[in-house]
PDB file of N, CA and C in Angstrom:
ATOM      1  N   UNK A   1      68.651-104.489 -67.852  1.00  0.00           N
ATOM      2  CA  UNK A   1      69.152-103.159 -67.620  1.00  0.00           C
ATOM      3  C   UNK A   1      70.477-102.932 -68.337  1.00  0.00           C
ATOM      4  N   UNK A   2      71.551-103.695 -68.616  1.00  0.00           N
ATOM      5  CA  UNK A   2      73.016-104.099 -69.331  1.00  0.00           C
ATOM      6  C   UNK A   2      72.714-103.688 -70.275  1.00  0.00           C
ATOM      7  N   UNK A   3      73.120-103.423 -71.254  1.00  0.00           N
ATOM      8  CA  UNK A   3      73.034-102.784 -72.876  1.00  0.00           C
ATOM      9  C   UNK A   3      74.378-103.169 -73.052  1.00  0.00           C
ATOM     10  N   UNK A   4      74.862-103.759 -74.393  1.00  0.00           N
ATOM     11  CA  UNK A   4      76.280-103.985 -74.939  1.00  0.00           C
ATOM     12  C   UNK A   4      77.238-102.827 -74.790  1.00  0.00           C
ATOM     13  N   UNK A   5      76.671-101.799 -74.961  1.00  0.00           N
ATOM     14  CA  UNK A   5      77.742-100.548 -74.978  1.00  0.00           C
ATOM     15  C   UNK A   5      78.061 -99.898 -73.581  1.00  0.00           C
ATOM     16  N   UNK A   6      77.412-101.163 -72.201  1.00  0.00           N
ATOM     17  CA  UNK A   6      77.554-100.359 -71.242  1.00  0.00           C
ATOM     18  C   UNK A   6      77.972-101.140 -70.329  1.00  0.00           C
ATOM     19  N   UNK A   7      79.553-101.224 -70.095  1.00  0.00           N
ATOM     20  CA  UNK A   7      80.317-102.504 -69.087  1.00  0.00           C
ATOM     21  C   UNK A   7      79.843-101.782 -67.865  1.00  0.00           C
ATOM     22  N   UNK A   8      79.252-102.408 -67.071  1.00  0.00           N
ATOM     23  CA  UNK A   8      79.077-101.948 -65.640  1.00  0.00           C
ATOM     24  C   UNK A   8      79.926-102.331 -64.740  1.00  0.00           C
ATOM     25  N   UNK A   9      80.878-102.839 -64.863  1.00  0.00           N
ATOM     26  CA  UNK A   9      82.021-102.985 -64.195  1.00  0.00           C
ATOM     27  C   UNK A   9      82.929-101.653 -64.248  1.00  0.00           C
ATOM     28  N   UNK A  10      83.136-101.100 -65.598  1.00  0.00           N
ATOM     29  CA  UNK A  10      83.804-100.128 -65.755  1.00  0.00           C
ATOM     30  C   UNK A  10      82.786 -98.851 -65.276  1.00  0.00           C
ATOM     31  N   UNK A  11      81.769 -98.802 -65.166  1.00  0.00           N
ATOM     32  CA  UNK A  11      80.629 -97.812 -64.884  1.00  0.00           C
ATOM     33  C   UNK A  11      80.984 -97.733 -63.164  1.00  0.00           C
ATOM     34  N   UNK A  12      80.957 -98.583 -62.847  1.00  0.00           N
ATOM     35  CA  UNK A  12      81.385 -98.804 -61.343  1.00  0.00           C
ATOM     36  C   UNK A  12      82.610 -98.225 -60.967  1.00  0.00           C
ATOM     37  N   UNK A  13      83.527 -98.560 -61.447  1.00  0.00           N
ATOM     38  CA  UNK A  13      85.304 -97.986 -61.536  1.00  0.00           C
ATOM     39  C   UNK A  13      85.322 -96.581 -61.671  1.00  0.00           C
ATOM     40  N   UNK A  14      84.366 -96.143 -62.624  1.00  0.00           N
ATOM     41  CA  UNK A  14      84.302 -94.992 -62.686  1.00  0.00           C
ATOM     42  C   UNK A  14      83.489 -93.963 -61.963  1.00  0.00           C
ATOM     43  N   UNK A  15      82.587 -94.382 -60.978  1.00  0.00           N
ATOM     44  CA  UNK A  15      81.882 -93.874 -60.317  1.00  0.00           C
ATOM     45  C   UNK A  15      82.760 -93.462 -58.819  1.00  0.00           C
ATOM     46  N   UNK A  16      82.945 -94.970 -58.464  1.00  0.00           N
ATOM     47  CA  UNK A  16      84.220 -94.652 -57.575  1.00  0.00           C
ATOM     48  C   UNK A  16      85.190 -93.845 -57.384  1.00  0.00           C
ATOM     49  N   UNK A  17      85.749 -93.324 -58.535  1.00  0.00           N
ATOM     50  CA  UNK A  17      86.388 -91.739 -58.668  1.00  0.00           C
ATOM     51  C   UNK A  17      85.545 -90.713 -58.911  1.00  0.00           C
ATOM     52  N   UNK A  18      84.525 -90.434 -58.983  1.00  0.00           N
ATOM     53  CA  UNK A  18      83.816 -89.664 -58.756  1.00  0.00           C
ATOM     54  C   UNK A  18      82.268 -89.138 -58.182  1.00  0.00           C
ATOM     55  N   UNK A  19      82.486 -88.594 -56.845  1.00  0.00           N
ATOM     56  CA  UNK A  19      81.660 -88.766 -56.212  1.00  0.00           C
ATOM     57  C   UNK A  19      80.913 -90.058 -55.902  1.00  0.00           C
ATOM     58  N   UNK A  20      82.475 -90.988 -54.967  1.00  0.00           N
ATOM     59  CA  UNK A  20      81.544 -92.302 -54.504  1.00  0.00           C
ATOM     60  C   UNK A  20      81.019 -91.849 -53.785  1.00  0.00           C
ATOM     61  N   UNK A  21      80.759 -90.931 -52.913  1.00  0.00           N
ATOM     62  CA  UNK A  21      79.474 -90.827 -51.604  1.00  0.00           C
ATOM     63  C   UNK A  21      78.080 -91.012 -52.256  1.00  0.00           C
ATOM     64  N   UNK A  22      77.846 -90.966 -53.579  1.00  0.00           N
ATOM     65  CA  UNK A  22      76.658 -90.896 -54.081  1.00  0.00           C
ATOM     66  C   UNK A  22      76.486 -92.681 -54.714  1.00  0.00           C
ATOM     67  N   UNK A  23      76.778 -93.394 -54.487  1.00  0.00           N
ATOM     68  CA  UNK A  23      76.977 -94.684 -55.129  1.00  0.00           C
ATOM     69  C   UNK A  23      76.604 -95.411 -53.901  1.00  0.00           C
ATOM     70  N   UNK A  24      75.037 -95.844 -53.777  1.00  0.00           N
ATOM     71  CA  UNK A  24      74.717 -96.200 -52.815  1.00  0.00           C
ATOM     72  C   UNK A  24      74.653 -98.025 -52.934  1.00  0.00           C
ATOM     73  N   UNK A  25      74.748 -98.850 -51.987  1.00  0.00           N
ATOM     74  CA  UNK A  25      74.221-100.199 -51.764  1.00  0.00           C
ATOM     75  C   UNK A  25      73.378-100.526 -50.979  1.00  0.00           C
ATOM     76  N   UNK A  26      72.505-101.096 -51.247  1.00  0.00           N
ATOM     77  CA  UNK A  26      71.385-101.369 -49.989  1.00  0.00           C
ATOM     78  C   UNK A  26      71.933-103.267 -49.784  1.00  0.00           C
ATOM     79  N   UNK A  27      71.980-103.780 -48.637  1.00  0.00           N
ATOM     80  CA  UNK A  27      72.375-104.833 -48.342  1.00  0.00           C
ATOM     81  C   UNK A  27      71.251-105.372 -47.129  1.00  0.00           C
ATOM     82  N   UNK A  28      70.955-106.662 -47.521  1.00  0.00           N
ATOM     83  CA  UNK A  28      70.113-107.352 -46.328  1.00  0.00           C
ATOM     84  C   UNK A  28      70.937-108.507 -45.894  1.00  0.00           C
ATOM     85  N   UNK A  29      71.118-108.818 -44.664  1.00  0.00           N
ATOM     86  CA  UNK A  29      71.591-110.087 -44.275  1.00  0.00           C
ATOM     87  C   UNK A  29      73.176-110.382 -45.018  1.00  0.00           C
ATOM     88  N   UNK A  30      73.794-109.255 -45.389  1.00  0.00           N
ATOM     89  CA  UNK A  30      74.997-109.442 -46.437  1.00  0.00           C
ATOM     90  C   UNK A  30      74.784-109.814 -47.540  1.00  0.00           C
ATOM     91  N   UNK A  31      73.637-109.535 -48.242  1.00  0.00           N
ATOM     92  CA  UNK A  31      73.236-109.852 -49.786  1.00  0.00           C
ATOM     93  C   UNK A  31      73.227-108.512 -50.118  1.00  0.00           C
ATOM     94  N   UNK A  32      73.666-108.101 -51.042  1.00  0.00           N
ATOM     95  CA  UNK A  32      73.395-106.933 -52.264  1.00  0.00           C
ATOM     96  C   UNK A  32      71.758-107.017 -52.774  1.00  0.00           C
ATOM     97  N   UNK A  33      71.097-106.017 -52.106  1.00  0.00           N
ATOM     98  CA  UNK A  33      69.513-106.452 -52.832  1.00  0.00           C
ATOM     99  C   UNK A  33      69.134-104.809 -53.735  1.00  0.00           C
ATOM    100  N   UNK A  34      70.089-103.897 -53.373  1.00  0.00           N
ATOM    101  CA  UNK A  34      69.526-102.461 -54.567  1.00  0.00           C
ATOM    102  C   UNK A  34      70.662-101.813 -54.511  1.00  0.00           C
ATOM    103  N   UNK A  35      70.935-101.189 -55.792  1.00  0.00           N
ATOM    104  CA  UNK A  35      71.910-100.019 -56.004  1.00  0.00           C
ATOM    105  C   UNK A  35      71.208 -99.046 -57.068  1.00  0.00           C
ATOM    106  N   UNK A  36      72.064 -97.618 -56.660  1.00  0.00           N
ATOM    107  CA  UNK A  36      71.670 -96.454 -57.397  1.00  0.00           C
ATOM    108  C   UNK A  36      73.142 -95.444 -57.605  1.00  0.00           C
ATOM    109  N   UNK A  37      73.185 -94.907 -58.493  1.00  0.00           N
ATOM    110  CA  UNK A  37      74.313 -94.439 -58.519  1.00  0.00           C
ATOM    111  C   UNK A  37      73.627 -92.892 -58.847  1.00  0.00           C
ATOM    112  N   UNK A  38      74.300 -92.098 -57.632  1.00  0.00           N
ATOM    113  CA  UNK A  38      73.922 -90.305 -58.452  1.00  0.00           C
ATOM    114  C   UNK A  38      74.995 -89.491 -58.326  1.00  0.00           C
ATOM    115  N   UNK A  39      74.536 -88.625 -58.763  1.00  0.00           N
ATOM    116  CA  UNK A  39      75.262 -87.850 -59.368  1.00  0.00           C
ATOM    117  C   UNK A  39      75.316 -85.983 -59.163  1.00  0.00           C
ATOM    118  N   UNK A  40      75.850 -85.211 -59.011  1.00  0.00           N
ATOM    119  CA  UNK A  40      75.586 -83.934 -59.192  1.00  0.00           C
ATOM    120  C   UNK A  40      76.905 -82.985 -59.157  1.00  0.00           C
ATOM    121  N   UNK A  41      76.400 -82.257 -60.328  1.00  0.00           N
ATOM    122  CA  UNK A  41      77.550 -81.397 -61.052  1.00  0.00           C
ATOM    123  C   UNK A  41      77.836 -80.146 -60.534  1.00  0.00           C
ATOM    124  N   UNK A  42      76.480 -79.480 -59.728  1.00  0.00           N
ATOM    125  CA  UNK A  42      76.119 -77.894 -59.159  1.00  0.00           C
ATOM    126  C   UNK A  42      75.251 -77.309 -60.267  1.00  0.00           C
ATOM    127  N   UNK A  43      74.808 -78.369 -61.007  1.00  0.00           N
ATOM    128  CA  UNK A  43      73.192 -77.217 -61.725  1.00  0.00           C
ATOM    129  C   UNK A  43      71.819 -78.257 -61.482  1.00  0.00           C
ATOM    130  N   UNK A  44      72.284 -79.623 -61.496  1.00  0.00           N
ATOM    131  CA  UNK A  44      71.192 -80.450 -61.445  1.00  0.00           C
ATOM    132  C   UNK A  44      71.965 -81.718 -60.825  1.00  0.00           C
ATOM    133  N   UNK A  45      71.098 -83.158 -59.906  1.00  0.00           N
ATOM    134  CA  UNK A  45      71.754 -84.129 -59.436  1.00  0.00           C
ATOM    135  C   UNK A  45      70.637 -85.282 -61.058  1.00  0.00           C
ATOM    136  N   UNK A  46      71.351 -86.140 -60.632  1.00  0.00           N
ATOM    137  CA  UNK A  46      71.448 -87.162 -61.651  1.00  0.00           C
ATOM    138  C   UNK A  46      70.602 -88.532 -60.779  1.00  0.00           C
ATOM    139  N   UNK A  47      69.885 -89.595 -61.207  1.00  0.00           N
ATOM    140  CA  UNK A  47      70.339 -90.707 -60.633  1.00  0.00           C
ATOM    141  C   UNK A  47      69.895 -91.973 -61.866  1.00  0.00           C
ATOM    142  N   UNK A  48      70.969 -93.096 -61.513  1.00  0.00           N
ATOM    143  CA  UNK A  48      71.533 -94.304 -62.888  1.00  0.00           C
ATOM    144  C   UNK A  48      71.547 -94.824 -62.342  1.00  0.00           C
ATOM    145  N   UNK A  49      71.226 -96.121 -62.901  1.00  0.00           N
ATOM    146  CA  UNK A  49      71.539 -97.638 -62.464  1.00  0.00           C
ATOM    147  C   UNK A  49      70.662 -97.971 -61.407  1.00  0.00           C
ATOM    148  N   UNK A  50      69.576 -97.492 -60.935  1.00  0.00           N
ATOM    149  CA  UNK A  50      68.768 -98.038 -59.869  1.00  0.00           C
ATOM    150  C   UNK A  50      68.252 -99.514 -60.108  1.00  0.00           C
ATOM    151  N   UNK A  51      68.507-100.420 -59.298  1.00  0.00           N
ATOM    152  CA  UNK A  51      68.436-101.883 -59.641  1.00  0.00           C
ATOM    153  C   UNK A  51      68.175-102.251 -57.850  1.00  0.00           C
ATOM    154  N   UNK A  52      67.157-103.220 -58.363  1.00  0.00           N
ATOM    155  CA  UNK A  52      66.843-104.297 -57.231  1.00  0.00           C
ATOM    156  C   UNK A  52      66.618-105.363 -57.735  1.00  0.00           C
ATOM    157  N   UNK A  53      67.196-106.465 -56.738  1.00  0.00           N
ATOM    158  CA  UNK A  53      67.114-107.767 -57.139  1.00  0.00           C
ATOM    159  C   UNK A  53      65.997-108.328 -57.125  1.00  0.00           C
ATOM    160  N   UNK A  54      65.402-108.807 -58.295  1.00  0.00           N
ATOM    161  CA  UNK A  54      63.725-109.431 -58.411  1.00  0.00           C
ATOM    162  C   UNK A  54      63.766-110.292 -56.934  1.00  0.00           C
ATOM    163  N   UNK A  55      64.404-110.959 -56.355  1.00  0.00           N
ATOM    164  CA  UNK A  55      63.751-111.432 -55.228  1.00  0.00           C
ATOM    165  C   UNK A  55      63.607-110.568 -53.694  1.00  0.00           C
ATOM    166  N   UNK A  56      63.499-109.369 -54.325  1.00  0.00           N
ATOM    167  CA  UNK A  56      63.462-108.003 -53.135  1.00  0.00           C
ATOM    168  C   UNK A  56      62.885-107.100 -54.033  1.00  0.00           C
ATOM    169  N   UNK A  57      61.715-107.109 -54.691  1.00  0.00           N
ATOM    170  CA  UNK A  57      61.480-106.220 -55.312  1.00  0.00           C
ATOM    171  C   UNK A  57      60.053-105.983 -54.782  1.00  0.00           C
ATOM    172  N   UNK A  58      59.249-105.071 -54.798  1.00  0.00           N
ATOM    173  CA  UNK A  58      58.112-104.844 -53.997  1.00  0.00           C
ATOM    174  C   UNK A  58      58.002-105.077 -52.537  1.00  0.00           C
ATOM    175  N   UNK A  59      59.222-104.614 -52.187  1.00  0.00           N
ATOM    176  CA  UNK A  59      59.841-104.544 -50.222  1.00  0.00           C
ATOM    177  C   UNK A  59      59.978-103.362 -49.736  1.00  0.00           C
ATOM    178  N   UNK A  60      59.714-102.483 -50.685  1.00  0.00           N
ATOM    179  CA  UNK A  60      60.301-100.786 -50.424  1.00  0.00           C
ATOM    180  C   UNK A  60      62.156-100.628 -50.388  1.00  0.00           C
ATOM    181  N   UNK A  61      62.386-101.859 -50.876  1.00  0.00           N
ATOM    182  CA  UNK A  61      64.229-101.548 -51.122  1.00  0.00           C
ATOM    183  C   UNK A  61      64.473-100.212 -51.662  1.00  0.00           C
ATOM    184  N   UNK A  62      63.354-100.436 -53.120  1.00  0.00           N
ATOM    185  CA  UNK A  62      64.139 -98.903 -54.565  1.00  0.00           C
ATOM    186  C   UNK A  62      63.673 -97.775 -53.710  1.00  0.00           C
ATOM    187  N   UNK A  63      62.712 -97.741 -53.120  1.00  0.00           N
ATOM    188  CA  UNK A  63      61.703 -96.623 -52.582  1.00  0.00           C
ATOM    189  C   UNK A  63      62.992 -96.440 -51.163  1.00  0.00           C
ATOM    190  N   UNK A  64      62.987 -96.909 -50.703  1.00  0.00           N
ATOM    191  CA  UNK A  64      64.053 -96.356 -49.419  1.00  0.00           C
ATOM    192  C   UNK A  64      65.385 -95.655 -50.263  1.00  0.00           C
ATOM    193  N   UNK A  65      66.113 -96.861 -51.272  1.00  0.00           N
ATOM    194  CA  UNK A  65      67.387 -95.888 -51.528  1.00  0.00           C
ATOM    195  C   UNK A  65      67.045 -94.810 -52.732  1.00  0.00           C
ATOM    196  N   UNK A  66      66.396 -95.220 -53.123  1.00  0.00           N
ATOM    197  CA  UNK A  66      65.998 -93.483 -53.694  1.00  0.00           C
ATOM    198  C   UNK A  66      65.999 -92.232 -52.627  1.00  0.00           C
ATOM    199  N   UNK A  67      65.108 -92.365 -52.213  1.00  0.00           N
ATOM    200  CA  UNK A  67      64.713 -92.057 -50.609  1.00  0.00           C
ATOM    201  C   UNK A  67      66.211 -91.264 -50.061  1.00  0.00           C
ATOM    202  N   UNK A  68      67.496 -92.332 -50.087  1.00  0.00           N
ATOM    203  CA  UNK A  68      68.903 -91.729 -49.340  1.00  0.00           C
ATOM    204  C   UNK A  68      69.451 -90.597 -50.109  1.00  0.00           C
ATOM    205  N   UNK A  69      69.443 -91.354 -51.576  1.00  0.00           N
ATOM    206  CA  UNK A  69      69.942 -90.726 -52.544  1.00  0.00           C
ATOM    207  C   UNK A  69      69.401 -89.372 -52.718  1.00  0.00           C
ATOM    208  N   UNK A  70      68.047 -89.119 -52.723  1.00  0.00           N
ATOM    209  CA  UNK A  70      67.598 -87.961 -52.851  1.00  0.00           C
ATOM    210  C   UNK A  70      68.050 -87.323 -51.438  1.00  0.00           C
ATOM    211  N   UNK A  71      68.107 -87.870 -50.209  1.00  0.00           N
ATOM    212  CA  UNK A  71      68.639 -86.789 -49.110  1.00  0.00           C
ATOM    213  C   UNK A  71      69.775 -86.442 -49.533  1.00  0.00           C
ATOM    214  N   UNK A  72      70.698 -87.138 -49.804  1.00  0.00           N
ATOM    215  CA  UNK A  72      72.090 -86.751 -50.239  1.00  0.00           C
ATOM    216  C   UNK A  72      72.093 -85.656 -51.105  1.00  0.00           C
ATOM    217  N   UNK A  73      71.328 -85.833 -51.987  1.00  0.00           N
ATOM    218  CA  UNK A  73      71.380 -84.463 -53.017  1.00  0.00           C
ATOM    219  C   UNK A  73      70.867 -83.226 -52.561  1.00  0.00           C
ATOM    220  N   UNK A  74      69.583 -83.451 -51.933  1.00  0.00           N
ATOM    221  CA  UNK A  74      69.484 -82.255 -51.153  1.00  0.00           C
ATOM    222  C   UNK A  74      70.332 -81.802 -50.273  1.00  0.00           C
ATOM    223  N   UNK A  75      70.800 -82.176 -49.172  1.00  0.00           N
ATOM    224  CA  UNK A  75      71.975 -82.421 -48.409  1.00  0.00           C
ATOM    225  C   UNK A  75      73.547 -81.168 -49.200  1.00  0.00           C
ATOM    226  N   UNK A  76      73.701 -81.860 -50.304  1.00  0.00           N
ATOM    227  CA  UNK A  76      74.684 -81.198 -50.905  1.00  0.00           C
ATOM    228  C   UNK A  76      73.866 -80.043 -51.907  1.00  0.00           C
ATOM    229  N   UNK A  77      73.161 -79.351 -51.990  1.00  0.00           N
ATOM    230  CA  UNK A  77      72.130 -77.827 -52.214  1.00  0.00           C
ATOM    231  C   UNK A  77      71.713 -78.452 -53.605  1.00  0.00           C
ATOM    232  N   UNK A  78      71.243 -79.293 -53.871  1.00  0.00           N
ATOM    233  CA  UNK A  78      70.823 -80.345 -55.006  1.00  0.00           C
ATOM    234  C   UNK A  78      69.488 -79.558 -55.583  1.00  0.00           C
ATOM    235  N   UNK A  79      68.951 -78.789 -56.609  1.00  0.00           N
ATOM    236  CA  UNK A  79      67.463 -78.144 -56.329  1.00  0.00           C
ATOM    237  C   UNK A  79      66.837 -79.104 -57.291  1.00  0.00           C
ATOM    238  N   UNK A  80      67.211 -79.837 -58.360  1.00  0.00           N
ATOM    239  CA  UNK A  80      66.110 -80.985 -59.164  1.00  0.00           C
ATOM    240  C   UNK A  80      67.150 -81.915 -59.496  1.00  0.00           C
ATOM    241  N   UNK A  81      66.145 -83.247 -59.394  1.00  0.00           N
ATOM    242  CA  UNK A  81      67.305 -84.312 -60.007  1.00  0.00           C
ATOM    243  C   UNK A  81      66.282 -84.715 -61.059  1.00  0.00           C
ATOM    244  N   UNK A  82      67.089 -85.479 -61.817  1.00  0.00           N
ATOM    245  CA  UNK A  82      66.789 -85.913 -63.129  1.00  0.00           C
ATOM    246  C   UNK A  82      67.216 -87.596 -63.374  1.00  0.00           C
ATOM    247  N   UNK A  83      66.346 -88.070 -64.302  1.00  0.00           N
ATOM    248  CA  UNK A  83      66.803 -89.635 -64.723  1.00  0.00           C
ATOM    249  C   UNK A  83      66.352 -89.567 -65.925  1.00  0.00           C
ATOM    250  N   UNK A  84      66.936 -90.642 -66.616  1.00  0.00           N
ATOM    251  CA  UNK A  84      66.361 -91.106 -68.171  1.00  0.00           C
ATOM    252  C   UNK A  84      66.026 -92.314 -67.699  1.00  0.00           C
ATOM    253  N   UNK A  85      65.134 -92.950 -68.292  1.00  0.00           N
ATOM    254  CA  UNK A  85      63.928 -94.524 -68.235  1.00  0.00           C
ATOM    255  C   UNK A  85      64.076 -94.746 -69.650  1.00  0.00           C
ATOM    256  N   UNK A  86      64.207 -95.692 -70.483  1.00  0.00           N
ATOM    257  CA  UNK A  86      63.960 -95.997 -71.594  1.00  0.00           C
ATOM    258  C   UNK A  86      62.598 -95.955 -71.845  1.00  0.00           C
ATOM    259  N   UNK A  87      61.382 -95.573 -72.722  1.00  0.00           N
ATOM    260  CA  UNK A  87      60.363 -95.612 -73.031  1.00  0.00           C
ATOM    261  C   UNK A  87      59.824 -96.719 -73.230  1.00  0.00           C
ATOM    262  N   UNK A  88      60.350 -97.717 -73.222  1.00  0.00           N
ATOM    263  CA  UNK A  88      59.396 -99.103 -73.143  1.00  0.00           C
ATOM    264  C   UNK A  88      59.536-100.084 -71.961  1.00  0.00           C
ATOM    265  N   UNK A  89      59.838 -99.044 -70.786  1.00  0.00           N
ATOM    266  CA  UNK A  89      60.435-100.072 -69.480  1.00  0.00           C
ATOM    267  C   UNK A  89      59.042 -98.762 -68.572  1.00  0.00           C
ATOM    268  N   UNK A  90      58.042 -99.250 -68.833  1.00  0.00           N
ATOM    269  CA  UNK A  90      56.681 -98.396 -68.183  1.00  0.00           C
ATOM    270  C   UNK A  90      56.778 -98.949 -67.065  1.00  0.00           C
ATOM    271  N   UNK A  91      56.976 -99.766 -66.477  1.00  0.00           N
ATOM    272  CA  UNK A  91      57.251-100.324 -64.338  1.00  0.00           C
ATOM    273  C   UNK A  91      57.896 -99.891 -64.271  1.00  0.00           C
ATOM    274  N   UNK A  92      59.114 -98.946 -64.634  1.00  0.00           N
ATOM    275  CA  UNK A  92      59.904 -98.127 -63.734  1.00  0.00           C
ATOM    276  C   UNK A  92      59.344 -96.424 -64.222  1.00  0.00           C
ATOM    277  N   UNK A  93      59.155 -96.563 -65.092  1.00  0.00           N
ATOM    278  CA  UNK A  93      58.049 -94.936 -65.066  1.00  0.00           C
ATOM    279  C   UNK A  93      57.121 -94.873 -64.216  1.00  0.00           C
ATOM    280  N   UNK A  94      56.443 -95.873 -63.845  1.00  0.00           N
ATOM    281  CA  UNK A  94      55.238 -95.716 -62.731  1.00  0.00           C
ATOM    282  C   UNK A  94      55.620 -95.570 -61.170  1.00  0.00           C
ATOM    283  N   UNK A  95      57.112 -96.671 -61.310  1.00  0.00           N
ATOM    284  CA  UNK A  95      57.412 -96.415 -60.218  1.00  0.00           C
ATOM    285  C   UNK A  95      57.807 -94.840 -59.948  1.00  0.00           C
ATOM    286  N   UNK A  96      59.135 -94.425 -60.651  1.00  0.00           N
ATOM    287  CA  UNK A  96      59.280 -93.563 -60.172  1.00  0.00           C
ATOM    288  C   UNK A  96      57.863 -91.743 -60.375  1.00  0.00           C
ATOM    289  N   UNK A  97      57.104 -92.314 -60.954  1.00  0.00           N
ATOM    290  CA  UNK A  97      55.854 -91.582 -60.855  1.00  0.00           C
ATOM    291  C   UNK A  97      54.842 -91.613 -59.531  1.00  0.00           C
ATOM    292  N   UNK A  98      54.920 -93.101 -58.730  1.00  0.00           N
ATOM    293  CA  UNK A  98      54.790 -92.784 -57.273  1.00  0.00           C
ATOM    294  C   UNK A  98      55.520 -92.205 -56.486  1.00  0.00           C
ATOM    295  N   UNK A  99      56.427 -91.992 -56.921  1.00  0.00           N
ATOM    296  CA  UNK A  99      57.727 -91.296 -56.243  1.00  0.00           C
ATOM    297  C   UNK A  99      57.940 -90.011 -55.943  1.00  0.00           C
ATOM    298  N   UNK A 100      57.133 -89.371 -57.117  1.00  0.00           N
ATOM    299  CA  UNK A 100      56.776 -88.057 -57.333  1.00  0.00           C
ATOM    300  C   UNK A 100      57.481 -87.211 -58.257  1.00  0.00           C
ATOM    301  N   UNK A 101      57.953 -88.077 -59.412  1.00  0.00           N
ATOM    302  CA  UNK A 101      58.774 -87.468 -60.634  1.00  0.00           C
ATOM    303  C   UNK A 101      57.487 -87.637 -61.525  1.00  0.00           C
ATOM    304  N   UNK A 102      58.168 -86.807 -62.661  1.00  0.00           N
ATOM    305  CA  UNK A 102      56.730 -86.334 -63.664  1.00  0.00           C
ATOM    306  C   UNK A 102      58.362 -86.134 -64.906  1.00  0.00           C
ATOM    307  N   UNK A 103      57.410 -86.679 -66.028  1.00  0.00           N
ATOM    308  CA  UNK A 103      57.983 -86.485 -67.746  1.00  0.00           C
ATOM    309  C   UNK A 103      58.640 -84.976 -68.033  1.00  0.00           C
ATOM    310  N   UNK A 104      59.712 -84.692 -67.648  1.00  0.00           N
ATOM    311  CA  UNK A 104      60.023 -83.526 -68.059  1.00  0.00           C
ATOM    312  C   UNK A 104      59.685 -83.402 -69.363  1.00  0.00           C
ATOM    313  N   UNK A 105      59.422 -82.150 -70.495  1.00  0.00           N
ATOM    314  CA  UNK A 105      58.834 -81.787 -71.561  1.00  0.00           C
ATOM    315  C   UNK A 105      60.428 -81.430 -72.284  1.00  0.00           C
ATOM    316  N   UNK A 106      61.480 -82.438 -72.737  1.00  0.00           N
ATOM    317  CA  UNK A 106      62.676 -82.111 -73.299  1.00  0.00           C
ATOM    318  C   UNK A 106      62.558 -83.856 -73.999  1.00  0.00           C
ATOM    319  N   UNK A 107      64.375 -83.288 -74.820  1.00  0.00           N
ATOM    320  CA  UNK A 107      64.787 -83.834 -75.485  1.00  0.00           C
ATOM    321  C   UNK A 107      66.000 -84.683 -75.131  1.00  0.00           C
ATOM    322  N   UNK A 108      66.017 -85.956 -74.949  1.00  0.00           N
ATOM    323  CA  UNK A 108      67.405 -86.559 -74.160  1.00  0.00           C
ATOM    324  C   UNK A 108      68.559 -86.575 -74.993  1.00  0.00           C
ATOM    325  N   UNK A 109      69.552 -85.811 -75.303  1.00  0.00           N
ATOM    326  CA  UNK A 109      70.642 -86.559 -76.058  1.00  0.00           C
ATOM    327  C   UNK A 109      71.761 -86.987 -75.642  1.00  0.00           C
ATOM    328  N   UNK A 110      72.584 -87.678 -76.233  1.00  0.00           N
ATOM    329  CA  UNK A 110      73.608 -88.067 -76.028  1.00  0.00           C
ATOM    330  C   UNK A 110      74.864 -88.236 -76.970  1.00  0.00           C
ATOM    331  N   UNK A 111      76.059 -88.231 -76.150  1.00  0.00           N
ATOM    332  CA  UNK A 111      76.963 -88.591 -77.256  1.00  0.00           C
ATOM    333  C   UNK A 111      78.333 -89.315 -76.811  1.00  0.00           C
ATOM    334  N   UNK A 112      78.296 -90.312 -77.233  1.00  0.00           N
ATOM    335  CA  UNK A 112      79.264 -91.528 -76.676  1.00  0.00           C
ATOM    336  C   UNK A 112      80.569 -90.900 -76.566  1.00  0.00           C
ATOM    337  N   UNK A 113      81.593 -90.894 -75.729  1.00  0.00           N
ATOM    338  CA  UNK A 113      82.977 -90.747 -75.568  1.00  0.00           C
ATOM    339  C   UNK A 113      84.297 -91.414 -75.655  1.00  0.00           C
ATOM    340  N   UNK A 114      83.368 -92.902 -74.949  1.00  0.00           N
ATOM    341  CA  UNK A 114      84.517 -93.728 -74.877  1.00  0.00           C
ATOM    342  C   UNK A 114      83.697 -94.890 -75.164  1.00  0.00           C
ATOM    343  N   UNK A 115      84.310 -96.358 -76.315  1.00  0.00           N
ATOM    344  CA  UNK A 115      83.834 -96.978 -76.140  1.00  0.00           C
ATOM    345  C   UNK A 115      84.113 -98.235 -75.366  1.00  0.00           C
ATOM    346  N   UNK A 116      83.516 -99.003 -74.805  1.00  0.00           N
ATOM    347  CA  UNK A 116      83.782 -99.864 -73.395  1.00  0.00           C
ATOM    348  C   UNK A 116      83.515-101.263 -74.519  1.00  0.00           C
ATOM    349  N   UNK A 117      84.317-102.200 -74.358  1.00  0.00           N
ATOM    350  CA  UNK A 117      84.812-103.036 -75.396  1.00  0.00           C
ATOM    351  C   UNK A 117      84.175-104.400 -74.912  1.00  0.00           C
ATOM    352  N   UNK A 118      82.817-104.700 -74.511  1.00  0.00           N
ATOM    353  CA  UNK A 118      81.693-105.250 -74.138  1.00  0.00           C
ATOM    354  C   UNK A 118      81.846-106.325 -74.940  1.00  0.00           C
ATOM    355  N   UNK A 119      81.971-107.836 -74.171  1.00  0.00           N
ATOM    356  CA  UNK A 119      82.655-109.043 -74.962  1.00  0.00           C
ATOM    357  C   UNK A 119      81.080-109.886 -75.083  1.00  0.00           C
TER     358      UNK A 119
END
């Protein structure tokens, strides 16, 4: 999930100032077993970084905190959320296709701001 251009330490730091209520942890027994980080601006909610630990994976961990995350957004008048999947990571397209998300018909772009100095 890590990509060189993307310190998740600093992704974290920075989430924390903004809108930590949306920066969820799921914890079993005091282990860290899923996180999701979302997001919402007031036109659309966001959600990044959804991760579960392969030895909690097919437990309904992602499926529950998705699950929060999406109350939260609704919660705060949230009307669609959105994610990017890389196109060659198809187990998390399916997943979140049981989920009840579908391929929006757009174009993803992006454009780097800052670069995070990834050793």
């Amino acid at each position: 999930m890590v990509r060189p251009w993307n310190d998740p330490y600093r992704d974290i730091q920075r989430k924390l100032v903004v809108r930590p209520d949306l920066f969820l942890v799921g914890i079993v027994d005091g282990q860290v077993v899923a996180t999701v980080m979302g997001g919402y601006e007031g036109h659309r909610g966001w959600l990044n970084y959804l991760a579960v630990d392969p030895e909690f994976q097919r437990r309904g961990h992602g499926r529950a905190i998705v699950a929060e995350a999406e109350r939260l957004l609704q919660k705060a008048g949230c009307p669609k959320i959105n994610l990017q999947i890389r196109t060659s990571n198809e187990g998390v397209i399916e997943f979140y296709r049981r989920l009840g998300y579908a391929v929006d018909d757009v174009v993803s772009m992006g454009k780097r701001l800052e670069h995070d100095d990834v050793g």
